[in-house]
N, C-alpha and C. Protein backbone atom coordinates (compact mmCIF):
# COMPACT_ATOMS: atom_id res chain seq x y z
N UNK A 1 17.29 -8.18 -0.92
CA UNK A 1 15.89 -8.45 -0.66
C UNK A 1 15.73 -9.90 -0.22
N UNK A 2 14.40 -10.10 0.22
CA UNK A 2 14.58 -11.70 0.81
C UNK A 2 13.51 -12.08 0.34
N UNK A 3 13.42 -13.48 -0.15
CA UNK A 3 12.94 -13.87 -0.97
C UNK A 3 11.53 -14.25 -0.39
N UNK A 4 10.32 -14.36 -1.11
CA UNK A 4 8.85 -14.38 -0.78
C UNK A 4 8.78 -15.62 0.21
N UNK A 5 9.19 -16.66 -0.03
CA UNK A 5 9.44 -17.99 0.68
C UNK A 5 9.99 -17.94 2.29
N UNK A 6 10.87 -16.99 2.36
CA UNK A 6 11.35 -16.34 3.99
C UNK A 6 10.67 -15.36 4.77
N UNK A 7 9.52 -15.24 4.25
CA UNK A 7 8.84 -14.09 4.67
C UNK A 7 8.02 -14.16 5.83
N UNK A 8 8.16 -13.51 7.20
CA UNK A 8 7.63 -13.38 8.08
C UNK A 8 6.20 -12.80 8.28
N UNK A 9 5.27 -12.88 8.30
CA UNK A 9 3.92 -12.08 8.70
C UNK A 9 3.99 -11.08 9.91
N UNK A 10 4.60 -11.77 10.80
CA UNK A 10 4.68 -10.85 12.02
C UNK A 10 5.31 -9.43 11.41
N UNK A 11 6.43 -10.05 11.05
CA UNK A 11 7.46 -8.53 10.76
C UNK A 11 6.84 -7.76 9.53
N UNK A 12 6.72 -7.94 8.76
CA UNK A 12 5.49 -7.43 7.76
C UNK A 12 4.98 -6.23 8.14
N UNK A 13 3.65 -7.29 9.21
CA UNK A 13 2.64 -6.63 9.86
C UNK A 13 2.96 -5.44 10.96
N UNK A 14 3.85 -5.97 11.64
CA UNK A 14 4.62 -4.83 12.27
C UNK A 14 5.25 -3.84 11.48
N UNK A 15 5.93 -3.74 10.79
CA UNK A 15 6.17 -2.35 9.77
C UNK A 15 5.53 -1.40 8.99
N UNK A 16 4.71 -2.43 9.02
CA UNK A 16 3.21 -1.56 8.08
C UNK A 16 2.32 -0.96 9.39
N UNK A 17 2.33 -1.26 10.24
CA UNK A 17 1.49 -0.92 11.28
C UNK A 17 2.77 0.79 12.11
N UNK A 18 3.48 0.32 12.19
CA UNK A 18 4.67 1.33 12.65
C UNK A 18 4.46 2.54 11.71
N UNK A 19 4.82 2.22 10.49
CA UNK A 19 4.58 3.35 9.37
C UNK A 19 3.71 4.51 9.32
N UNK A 20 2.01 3.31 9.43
CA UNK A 20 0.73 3.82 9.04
C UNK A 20 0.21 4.08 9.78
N UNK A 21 0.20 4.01 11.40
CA UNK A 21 -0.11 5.07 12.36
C UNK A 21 -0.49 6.36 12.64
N UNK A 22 0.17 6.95 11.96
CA UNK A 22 -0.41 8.50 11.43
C UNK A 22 -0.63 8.78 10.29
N UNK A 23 -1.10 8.16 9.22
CA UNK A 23 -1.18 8.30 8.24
C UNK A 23 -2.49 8.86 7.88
N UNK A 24 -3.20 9.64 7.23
CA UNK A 24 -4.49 9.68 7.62
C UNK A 24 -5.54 9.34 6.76
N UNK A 25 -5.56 8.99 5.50
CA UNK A 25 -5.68 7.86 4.49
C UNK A 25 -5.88 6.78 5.58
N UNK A 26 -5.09 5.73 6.07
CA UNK A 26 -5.31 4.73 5.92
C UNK A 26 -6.21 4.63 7.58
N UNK A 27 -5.39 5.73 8.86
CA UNK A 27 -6.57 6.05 9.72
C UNK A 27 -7.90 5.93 9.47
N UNK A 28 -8.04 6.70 8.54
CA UNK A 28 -9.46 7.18 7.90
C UNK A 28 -10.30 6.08 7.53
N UNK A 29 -9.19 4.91 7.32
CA UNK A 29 -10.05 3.70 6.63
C UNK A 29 -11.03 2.49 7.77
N UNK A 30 -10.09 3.04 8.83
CA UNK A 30 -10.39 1.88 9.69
C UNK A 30 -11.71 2.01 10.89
N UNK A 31 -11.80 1.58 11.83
CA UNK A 31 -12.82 1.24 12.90
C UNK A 31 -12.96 2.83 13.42
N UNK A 32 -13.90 3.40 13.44
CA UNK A 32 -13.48 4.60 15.35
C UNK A 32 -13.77 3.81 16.75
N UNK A 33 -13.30 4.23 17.25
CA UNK A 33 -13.37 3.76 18.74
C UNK A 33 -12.92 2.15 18.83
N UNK A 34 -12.65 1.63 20.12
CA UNK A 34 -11.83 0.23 20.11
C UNK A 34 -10.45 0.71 20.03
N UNK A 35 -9.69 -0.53 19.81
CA UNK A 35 -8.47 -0.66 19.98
C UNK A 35 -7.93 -0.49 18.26
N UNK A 36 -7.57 0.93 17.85
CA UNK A 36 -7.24 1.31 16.78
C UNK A 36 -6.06 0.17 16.28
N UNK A 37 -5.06 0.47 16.96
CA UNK A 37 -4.06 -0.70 16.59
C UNK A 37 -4.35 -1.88 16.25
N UNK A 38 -5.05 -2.32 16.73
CA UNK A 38 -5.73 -3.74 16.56
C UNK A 38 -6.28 -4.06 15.22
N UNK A 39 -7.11 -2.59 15.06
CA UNK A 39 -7.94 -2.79 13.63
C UNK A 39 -6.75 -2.31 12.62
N UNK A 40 -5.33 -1.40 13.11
CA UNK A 40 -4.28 -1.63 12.16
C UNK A 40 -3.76 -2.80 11.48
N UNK A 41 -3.77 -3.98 12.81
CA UNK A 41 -2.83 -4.54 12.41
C UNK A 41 -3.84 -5.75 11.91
N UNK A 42 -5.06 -5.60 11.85
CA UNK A 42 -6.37 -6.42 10.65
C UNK A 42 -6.16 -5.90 9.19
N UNK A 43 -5.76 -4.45 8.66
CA UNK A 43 -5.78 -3.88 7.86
C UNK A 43 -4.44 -4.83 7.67
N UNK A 44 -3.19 -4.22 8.25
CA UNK A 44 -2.00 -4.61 7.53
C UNK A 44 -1.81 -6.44 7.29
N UNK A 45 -2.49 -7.20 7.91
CA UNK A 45 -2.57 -8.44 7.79
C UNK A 45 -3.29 -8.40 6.43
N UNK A 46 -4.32 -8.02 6.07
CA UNK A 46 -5.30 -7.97 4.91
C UNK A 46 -3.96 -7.78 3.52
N UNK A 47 -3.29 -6.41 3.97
CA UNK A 47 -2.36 -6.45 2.88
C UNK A 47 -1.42 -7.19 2.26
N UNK A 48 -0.58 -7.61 3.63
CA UNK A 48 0.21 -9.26 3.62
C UNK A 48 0.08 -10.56 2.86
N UNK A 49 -1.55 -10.90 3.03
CA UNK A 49 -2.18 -11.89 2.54
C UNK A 49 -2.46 -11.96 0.95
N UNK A 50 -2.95 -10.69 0.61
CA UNK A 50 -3.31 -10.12 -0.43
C UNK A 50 -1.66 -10.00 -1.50
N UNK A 51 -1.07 -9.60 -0.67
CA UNK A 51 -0.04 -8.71 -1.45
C UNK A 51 1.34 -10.67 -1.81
N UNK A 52 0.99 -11.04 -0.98
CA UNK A 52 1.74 -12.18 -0.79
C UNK A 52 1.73 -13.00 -1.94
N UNK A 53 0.19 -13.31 -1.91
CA UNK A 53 -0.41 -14.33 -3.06
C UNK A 53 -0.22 -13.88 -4.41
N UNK A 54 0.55 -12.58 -4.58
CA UNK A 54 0.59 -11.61 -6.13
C UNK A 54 2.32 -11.60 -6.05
N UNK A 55 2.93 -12.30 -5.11
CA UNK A 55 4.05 -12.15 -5.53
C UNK A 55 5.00 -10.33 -5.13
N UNK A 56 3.89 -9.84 -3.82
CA UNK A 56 4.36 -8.16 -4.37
C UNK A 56 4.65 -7.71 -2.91
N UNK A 57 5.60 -8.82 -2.26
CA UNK A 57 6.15 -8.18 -0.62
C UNK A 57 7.36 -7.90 -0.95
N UNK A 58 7.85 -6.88 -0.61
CA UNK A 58 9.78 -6.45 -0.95
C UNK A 58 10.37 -6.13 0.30
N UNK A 59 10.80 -6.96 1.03
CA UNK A 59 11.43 -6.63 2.09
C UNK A 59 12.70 -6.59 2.25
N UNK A 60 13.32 -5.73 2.87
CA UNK A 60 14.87 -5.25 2.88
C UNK A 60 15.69 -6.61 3.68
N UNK A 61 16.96 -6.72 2.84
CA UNK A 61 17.99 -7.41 3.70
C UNK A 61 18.06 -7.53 5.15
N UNK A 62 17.96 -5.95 5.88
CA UNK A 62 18.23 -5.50 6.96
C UNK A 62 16.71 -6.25 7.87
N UNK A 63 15.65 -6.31 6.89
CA UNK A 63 14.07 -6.71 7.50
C UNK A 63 13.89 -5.67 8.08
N UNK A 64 14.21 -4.33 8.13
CA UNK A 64 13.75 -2.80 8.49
C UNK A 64 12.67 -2.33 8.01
N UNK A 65 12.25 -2.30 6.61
CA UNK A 65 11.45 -1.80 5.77
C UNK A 65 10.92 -2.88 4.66
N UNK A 66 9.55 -2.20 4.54
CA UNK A 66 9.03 -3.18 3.52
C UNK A 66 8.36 -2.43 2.56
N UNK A 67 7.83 -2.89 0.76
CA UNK A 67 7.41 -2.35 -0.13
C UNK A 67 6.20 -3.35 -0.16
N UNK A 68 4.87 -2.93 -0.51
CA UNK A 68 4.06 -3.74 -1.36
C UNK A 68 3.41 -3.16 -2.33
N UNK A 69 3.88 -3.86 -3.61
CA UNK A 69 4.14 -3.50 -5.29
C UNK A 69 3.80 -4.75 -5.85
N UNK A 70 2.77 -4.53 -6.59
CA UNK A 70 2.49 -5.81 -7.68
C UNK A 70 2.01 -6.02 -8.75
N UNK A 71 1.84 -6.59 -9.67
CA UNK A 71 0.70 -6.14 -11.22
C UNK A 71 -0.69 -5.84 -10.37
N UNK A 72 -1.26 -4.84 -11.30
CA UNK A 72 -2.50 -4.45 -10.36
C UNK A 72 -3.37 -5.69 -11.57
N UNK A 73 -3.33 -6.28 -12.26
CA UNK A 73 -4.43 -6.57 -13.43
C UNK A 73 -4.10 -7.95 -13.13
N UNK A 74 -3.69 -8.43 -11.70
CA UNK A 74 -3.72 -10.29 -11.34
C UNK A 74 -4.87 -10.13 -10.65
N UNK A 75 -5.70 -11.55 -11.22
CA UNK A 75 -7.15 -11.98 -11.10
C UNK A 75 -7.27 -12.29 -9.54
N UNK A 76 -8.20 -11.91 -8.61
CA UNK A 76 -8.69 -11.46 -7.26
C UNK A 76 -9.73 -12.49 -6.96
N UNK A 77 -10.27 -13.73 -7.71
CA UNK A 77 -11.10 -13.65 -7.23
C UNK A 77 -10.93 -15.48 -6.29
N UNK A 78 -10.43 -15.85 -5.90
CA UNK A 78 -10.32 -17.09 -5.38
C UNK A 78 -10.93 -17.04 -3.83
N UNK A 79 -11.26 -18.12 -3.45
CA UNK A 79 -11.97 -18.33 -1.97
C UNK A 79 -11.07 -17.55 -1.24
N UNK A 80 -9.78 -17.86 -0.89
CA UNK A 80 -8.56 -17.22 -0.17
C UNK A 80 -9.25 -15.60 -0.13
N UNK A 81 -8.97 -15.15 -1.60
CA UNK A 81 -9.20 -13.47 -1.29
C UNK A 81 -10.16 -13.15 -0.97
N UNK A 82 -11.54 -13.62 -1.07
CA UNK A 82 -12.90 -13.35 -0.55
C UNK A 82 -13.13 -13.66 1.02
N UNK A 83 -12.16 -14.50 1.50
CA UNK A 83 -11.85 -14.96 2.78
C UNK A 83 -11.12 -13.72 3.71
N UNK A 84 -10.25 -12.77 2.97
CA UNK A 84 -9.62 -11.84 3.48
C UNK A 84 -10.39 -10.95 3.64
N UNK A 85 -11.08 -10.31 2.64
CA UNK A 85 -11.93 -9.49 2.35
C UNK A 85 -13.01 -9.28 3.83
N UNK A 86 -13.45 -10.34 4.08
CA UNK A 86 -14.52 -10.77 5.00
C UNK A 86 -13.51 -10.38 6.68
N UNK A 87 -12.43 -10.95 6.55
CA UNK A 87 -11.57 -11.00 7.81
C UNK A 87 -11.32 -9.70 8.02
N UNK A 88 -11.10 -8.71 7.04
CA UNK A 88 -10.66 -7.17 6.64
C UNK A 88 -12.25 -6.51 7.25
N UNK A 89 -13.02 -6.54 6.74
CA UNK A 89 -14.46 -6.03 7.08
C UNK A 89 -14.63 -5.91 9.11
N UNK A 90 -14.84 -7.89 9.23
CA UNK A 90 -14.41 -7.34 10.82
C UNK A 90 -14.04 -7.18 11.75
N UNK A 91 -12.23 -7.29 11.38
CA UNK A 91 -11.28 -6.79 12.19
C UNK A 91 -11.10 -4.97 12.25
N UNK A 92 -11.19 -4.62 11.00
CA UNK A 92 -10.30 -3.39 10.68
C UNK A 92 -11.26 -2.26 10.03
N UNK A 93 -12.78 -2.88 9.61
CA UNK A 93 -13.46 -1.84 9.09
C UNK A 93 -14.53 -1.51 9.61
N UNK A 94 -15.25 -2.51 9.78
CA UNK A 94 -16.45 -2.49 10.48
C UNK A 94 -17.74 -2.49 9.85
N UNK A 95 -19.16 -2.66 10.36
CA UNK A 95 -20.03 -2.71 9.01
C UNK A 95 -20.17 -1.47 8.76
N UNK A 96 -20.49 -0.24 9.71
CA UNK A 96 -20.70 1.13 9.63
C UNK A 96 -20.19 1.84 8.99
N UNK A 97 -18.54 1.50 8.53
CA UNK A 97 -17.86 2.63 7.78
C UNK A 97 -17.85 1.38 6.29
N UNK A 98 -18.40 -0.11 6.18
CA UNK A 98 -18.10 -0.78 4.81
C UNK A 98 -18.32 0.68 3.82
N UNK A 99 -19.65 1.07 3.74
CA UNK A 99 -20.21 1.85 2.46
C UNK A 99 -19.61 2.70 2.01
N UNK A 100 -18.75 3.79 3.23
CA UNK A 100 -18.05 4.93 2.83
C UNK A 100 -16.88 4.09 2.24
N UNK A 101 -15.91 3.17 3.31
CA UNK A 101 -14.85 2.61 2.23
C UNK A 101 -15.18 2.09 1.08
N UNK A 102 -15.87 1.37 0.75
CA UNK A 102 -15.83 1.03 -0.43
C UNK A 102 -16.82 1.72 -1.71
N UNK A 103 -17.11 2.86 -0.84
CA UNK A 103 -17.80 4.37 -2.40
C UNK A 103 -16.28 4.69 -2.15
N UNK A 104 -15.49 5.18 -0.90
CA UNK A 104 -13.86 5.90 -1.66
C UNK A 104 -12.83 5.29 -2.31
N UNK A 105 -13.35 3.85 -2.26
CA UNK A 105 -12.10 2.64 -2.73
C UNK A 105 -12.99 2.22 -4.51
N UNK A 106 -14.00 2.93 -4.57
CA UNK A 106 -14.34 2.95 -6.39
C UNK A 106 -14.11 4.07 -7.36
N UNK A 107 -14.12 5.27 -6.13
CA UNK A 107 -13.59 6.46 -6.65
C UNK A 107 -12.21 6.36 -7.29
N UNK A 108 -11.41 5.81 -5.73
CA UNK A 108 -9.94 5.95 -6.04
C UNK A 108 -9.61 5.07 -7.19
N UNK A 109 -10.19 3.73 -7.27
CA UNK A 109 -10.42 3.42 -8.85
C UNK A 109 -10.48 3.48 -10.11
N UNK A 110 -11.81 4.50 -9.97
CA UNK A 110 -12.10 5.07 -11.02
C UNK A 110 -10.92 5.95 -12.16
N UNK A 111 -9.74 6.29 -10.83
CA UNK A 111 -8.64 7.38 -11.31
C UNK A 111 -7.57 6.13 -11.71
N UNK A 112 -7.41 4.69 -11.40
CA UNK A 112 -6.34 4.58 -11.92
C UNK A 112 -6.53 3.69 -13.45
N UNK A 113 -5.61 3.15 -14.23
CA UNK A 113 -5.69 3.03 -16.14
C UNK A 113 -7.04 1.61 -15.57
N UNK A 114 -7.89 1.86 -16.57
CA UNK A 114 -8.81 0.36 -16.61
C UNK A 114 -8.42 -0.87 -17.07
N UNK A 115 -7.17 -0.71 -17.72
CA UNK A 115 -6.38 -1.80 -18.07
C UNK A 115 -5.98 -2.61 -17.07
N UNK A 116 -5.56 -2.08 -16.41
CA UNK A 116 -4.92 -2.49 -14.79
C UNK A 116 -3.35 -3.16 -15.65
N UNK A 117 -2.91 -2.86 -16.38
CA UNK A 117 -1.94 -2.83 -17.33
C UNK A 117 -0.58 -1.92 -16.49
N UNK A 118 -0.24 -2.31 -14.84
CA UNK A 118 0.85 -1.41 -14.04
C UNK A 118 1.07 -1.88 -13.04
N UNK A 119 1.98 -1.75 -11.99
CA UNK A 119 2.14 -2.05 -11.04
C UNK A 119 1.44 -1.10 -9.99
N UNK A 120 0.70 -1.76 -8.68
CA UNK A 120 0.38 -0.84 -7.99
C UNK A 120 1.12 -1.01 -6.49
N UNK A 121 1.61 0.36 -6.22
CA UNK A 121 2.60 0.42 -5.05
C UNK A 121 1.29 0.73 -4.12
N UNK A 122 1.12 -0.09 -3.39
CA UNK A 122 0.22 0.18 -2.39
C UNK A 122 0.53 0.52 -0.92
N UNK A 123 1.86 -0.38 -0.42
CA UNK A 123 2.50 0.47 1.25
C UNK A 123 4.19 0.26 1.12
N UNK A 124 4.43 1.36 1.48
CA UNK A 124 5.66 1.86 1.69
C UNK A 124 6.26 1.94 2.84
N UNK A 125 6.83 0.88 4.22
CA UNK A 125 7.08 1.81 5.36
C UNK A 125 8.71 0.93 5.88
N UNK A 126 8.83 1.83 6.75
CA UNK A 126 10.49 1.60 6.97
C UNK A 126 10.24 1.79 8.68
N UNK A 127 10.98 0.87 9.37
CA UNK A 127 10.74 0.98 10.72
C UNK A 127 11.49 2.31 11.27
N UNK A 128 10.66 2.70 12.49
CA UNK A 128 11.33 4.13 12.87
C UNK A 128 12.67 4.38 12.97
N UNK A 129 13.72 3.13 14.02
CA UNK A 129 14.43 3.24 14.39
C UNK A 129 15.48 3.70 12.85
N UNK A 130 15.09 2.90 11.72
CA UNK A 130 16.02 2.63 10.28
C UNK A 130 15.72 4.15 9.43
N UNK A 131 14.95 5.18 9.94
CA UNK A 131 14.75 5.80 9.17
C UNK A 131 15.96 7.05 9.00
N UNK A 132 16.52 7.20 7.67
CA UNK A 132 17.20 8.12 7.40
C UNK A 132 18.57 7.58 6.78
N UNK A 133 17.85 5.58 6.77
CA UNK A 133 19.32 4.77 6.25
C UNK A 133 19.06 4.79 5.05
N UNK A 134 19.40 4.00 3.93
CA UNK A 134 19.42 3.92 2.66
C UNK A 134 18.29 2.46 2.89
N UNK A 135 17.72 2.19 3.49
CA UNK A 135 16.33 1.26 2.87
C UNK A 135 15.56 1.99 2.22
N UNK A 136 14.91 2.87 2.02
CA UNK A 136 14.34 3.06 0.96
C UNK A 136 14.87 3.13 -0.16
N UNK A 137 16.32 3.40 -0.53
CA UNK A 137 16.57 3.41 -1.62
C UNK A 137 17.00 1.64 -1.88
N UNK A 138 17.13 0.81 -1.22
CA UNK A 138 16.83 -0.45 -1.65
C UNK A 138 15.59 -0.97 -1.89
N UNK A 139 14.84 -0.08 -1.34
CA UNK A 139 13.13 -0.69 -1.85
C UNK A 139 13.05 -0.31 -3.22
N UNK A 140 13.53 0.95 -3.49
CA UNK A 140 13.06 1.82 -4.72
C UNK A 140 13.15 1.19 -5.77
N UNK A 141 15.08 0.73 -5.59
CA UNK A 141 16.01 0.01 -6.33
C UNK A 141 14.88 -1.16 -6.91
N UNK A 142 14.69 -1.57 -5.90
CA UNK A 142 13.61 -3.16 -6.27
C UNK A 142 12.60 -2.97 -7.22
N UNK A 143 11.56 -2.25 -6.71
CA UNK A 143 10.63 -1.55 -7.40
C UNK A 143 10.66 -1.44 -8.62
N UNK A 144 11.56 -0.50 -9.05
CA UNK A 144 11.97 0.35 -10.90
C UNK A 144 12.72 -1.12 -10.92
N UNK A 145 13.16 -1.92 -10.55
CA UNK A 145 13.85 -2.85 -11.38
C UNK A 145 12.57 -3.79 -11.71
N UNK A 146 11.74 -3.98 -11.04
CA UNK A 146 10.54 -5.44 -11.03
C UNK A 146 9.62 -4.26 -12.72
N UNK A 147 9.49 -2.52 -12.04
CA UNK A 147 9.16 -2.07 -13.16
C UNK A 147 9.55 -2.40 -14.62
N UNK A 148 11.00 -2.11 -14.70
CA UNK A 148 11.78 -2.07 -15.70
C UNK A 148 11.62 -3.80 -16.76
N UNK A 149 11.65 -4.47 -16.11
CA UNK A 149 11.66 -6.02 -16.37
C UNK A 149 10.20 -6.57 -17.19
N UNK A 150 9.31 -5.98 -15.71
CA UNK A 150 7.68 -5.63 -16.74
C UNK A 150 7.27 -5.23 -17.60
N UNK A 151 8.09 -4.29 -17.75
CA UNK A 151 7.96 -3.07 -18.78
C UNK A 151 6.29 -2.65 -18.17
N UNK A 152 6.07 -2.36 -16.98
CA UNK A 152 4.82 -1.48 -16.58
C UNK A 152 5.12 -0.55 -15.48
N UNK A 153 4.29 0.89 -16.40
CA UNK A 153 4.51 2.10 -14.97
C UNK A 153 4.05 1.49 -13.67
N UNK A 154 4.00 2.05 -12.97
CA UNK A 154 4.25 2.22 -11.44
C UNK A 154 3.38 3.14 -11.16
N UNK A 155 1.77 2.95 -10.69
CA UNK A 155 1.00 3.98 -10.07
C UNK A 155 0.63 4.10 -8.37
N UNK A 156 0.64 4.89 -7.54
CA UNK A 156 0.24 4.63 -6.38
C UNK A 156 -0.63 5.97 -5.90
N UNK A 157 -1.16 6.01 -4.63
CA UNK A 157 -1.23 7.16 -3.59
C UNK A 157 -1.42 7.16 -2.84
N UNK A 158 -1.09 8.80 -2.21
CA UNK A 158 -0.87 8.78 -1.22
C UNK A 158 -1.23 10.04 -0.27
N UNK A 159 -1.31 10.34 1.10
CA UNK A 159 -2.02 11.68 1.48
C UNK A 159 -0.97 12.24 2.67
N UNK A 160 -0.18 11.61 2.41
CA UNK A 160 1.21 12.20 3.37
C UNK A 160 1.79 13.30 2.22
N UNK A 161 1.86 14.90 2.53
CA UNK A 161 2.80 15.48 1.66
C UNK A 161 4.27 15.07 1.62
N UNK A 162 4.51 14.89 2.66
CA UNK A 162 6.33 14.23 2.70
C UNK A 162 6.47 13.45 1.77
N UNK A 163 5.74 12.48 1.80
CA UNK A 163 5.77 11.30 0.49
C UNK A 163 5.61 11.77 -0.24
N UNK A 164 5.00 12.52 -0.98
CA UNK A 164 4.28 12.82 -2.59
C UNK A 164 5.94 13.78 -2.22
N UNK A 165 6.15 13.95 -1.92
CA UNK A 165 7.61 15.18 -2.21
C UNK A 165 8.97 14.24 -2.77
N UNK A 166 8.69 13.25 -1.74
CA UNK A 166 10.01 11.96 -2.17
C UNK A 166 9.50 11.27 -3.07
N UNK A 167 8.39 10.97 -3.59
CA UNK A 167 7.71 10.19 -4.70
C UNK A 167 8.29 11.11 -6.02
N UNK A 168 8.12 12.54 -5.81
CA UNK A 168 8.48 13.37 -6.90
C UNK A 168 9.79 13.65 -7.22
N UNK A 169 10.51 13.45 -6.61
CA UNK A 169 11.83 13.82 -6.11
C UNK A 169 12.02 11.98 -7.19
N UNK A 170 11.65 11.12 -6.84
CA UNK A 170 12.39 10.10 -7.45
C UNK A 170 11.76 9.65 -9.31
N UNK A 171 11.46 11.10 -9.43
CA UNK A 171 10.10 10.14 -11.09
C UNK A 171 8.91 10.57 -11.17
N UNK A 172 8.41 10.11 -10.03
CA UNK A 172 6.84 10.13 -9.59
C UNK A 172 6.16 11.27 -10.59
N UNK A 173 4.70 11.56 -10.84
CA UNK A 173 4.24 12.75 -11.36
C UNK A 173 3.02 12.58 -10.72
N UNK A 174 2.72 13.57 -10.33
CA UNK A 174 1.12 13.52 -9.86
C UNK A 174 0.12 14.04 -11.35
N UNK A 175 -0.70 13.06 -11.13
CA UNK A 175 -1.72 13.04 -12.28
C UNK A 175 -3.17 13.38 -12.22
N UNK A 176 -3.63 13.31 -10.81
CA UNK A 176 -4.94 13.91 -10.01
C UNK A 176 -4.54 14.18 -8.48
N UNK A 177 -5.25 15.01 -7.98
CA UNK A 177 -5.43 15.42 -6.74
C UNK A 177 -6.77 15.37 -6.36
N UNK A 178 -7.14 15.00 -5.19
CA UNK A 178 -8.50 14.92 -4.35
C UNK A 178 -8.42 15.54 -3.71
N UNK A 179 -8.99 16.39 -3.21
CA UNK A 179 -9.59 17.29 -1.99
C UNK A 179 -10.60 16.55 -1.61
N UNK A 180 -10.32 15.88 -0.52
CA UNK A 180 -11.68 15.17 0.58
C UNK A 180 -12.50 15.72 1.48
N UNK A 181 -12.98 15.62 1.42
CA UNK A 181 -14.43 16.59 2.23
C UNK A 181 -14.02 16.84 3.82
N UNK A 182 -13.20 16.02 4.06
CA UNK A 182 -12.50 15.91 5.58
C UNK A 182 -11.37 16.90 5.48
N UNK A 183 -11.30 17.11 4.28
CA UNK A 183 -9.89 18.76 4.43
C UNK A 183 -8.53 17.57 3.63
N UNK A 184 -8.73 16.57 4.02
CA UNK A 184 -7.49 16.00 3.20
C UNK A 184 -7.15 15.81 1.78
N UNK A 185 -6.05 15.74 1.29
CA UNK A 185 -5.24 15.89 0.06
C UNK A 185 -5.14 14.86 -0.38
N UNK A 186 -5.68 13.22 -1.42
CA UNK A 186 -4.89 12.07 -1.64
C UNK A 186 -4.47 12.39 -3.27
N UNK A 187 -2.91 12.40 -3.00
CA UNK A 187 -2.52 12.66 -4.44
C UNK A 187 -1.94 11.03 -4.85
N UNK A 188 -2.94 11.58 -6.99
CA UNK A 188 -2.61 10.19 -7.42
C UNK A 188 -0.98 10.43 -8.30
N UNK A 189 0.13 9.31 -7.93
CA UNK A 189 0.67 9.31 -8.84
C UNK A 189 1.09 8.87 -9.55
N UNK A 190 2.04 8.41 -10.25
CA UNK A 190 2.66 7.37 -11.45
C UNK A 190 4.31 7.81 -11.51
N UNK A 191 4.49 6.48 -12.13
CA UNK A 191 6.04 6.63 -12.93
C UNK A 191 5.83 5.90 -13.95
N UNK A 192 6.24 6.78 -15.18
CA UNK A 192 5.64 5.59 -16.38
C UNK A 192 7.17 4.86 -17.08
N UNK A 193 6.70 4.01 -18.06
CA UNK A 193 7.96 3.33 -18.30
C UNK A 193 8.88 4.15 -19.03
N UNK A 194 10.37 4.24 -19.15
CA UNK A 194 10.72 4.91 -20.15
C UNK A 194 11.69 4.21 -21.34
């Protein structure tokens, strides 16, 4: 892994944007019309920034793939993050869809511990060309070890079935399911400590 201090934004932002392209969760989150990519790569900058300042970017040796995983219960509220927040709104969200994201971003809330007492895996992506190498299992590796050390489960989700299959396949348990009014599936899940 490479250490937080070597960390590129570009490449980051580019992997998370490669990944989440079809994703339809995070589609769902962003602008309609305009230059979709654009408002991707506002979203995945938002995460970078966010995810950076918590200590929770995991990027592979290879710089193929990246994890962002961090205590979900570190305090949010400094000029910096309210600064993102604002940059996130109008690059990547827009004012029209603020209300719906943020009624589905209290919901999705609502489902995870109020303690905030866990790590939350929030993006997972591996560049196309790398896919089918063993980076994910060096992300994973990272992950359950930063878990293990914490001693805190590991909650995330997600609305890709492929994922929730490899999420389960490694631990994972799904603990709620959403049915979204749009026909989509976001399953919540966890790995708790053992």
């Amino acid at each position: 892994m490479i250490s937080t201090s070597n960390l590129d934004k570009k490449e980051v932002v580019e992997i998370i944007c490669e990944s989440f392209s079809n994703n339809p969760s995070v589609m769902a989150s962003i602008k309609s019309g305009g230059n979709k990519q654009a408002h991707l790569r506002g979203l995945a900058s938002y995460a970078f920034n966010t995810a950076k300042s918590r200590n929770g970017i995991h990027i592979t040796s290879n710089r193929n793939g990246v994890a962002i995983c961090y205590p979900y219960n570190y305090k949010k509220e400094t000029l910096s993050d309210y600064w993102y927040q604002v940059k996130l709104v109008i690059t990547s969200i827009g004012v029209r869809k603020l209300f719906e994201v943020l009624k589905r971003e209290a919901f999705i809330k609502s489902k995870r511990p109020s303690s905030g007492d866990f790590l939350y895996f929030w993006f997972f992506g591996v560049k196309d060309r790398a896919r089918g190498s063993k980076i994910a299992l060096e992300l994973k590796n990272e992950i359950f070890e930063k878990s293990r050390q914490l001693n805190l489960p590991i909650y995330l989700e997600t609305s890709v079935l492929k994922n929730k299959n490899v999420y389960s396949r490694y631990g994972f348990e799904v603990y709620y399911e959403w049915r979204q009014n749009n026909g989509d599936t976001l399953w919540f899940m966890r790995k708790l400590t053992s």
